[in-house]
Structure formats: C-alpha cells, structure tokens
Protein backbone atom coordinates (compact mmCIF):
# COMPACT_ATOMS: atom_id res chain seq x y z
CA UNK A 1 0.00 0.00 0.00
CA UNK A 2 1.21 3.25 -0.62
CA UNK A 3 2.41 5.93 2.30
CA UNK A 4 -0.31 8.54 0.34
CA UNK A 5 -3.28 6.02 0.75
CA UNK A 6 -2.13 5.03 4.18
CA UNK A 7 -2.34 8.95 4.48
CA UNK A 8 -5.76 9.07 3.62
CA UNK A 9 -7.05 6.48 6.24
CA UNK A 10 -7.89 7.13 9.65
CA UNK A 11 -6.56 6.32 12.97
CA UNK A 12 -9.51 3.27 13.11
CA UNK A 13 -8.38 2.06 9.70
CA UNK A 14 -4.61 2.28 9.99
CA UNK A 15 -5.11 0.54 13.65
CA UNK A 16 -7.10 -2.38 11.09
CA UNK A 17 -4.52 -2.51 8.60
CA UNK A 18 -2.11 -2.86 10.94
CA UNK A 19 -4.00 -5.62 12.83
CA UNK A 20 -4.19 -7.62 9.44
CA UNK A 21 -0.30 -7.22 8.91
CA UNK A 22 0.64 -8.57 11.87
CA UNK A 23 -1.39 -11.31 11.17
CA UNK A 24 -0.51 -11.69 7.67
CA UNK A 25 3.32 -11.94 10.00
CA UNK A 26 2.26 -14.67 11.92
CA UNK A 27 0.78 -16.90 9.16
CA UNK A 28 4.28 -15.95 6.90
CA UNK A 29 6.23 -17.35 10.37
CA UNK A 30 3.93 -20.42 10.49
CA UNK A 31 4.56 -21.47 6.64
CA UNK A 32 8.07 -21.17 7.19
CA UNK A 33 8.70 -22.81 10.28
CA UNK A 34 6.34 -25.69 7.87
CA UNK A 35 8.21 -25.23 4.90
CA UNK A 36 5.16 -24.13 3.00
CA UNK A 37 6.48 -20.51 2.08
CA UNK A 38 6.99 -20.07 -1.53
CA UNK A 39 7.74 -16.26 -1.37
CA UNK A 40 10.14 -15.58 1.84
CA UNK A 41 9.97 -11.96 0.40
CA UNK A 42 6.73 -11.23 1.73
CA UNK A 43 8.44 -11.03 5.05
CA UNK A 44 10.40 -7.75 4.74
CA UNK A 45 7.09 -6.27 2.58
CA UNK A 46 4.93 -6.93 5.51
CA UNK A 47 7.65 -5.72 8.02
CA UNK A 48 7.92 -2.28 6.26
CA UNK A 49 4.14 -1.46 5.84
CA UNK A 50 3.45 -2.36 9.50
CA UNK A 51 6.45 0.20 9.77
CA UNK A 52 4.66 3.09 7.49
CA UNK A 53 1.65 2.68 9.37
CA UNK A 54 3.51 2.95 12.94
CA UNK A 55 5.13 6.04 11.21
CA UNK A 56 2.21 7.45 10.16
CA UNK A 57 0.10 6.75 13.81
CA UNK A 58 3.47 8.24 15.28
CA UNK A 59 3.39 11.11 13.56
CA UNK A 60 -0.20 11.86 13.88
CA UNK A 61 -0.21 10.80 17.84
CA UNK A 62 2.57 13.72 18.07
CA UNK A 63 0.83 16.46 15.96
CA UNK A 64 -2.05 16.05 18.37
CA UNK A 65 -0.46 16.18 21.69
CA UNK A 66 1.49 18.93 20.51
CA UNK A 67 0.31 22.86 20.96
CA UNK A 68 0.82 24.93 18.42
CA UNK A 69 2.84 28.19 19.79
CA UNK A 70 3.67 31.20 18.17
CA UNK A 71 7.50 32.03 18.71
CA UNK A 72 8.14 35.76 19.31
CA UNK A 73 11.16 37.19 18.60
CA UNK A 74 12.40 40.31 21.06
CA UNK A 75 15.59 41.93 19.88
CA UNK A 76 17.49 43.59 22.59
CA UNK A 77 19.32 46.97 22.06
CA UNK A 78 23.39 46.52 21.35
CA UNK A 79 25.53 48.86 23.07
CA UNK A 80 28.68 50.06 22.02
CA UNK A 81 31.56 49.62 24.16
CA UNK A 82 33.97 52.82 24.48
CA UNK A 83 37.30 51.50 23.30
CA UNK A 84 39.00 54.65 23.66
C-alpha cells in the first residue's frame, strides 16, 4: 500500500490494517517454520508497511499532543563599548 493512501485512512483504519499485517506476519512465520512458504519476500514487505503505518500513527499521535505556539522574537538593544 502506498504511504499517500495510508495517508488518507484514519486512525480506526490504519489501527485495522495494521492488525491484518501482523497477522498476515504470523501466518508468513507459520509457513516457514512448515516449509510451505513459496515467497520468503513477503516477510520484509509486511515488516515495512506495518512500519509506514507505525510512522504514520506516530506522527499523527505527536501532531495532536502537541500545541501549536507562536514564537516571538524580542531583539534587545546593542551597546557600544567605548574602546578609547
């Protein structure tokens, strides 16, 4: 799936997706420890989009909690030094 759909979702449906990759994890772990797996790739595709979507609930778990704050900048006056 691609980061910009996974974008699209929401928290509910990434939390889903997520759910069905890690179980998608455990049934790749079964066939192998079986010798059924044809396509020992699948692990590291799985791996990486349960990754995207941790990103992506990271991301949006940190946006939330964090306040938005308005940075003002106050300048203070220089003075010069007498050097003579």
């Amino acid at each position: 799936m691609k980061v910009s759909e996974l974008h699209s979702k929401s928290v509910d449906e990434l939390k889903q997706e997520r759910l069905a990759l890690l179980r998608e994890q455990f049934n790749l772990r079964m066939q192998r420890a079986t010798g059924q797996l044809n396509k020992p790739h699948q692990f590291k595709q799985v791996r990486r989009g349960i990754a995207r979507i941790n990103t992506i609930l990271g991301e949006r778990a940190t946006r939330m909690s964090t306040p938005v704050v308005e940075a003002t900048v106050v300048v203070a006056p220089v003075e010069k030094a007498d050097t003579e």
